[in-house]
Protein backbone atom coordinates (compact mmCIF):
# COMPACT_ATOMS: atom_id res chain seq x y z
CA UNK A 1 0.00 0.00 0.00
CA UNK A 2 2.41 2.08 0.69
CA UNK A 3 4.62 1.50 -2.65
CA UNK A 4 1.22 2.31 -4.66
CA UNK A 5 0.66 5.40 -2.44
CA UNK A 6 4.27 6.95 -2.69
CA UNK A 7 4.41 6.14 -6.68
CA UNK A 8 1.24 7.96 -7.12
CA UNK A 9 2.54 10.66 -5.47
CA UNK A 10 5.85 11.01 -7.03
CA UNK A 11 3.85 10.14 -10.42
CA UNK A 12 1.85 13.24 -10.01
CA UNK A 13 2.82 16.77 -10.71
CA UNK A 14 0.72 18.76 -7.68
CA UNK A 15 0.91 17.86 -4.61
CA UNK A 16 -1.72 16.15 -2.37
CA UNK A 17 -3.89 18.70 -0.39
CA UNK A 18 -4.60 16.10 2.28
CA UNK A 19 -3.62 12.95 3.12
CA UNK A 20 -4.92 10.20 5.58
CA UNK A 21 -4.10 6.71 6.93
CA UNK A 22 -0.69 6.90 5.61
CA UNK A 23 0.93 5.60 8.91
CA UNK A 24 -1.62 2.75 9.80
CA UNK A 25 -1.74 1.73 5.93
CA UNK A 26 -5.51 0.04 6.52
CA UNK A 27 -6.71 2.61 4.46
CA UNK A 28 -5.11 5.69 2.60
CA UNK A 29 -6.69 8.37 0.86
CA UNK A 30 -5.08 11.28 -1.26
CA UNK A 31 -7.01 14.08 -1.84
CA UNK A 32 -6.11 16.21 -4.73
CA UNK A 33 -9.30 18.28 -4.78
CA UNK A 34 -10.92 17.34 -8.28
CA UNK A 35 -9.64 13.45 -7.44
CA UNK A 36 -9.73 11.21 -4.65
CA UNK A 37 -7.79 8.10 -4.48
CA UNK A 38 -8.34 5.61 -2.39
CA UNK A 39 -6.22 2.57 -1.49
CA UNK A 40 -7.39 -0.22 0.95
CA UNK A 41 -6.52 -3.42 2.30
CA UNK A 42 -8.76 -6.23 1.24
CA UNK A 43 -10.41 -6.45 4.77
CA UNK A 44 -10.95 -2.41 4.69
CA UNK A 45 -12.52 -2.45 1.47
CA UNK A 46 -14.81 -5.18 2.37
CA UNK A 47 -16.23 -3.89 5.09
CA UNK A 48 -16.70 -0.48 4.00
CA UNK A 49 -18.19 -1.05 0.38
CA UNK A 50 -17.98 2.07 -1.22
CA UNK A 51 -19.39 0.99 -4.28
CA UNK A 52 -22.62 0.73 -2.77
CA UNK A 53 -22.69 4.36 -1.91
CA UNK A 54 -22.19 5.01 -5.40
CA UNK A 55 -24.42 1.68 -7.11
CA UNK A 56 -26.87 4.21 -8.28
CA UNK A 57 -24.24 6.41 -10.02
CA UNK A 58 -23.77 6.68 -14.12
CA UNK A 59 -20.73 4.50 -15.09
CA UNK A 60 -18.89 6.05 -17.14
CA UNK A 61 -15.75 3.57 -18.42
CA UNK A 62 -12.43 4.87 -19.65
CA UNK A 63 -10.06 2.83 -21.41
CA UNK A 64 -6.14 3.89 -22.12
């Protein structure tokens, strides 16, 4: 978690206007304003589910 954390932050040109979780590493989120990433253990992410918050949203898929 921490490797994917640090290389988005080194892969990205402004700089994270808040971050959390970085020292427990259960859960980290970067907040960049118009983007935040989130990055959670498999045990974190199932029992928060924060798809379902968002189940009723438009998917939009991008591809690269």
């Amino acid at each position: 978690m921490k490797a994917i954390a640090d290389g988005i932050r080194k892969g990205t040109d402004s700089k994270a206007w808040r971050i959390e979780g970085y020292e427990q590493l259960n859960w980290v989120l970067l907040d960049y304003v118009d983007v935040v990433v989130h990055i959670f253990k498999t045990s974190e992410r199932e029992y928060y589910q924060l798809e379902r918050l968002w189940a009723d949203a438009q998917l939009t898929e991008y591809n690269d």
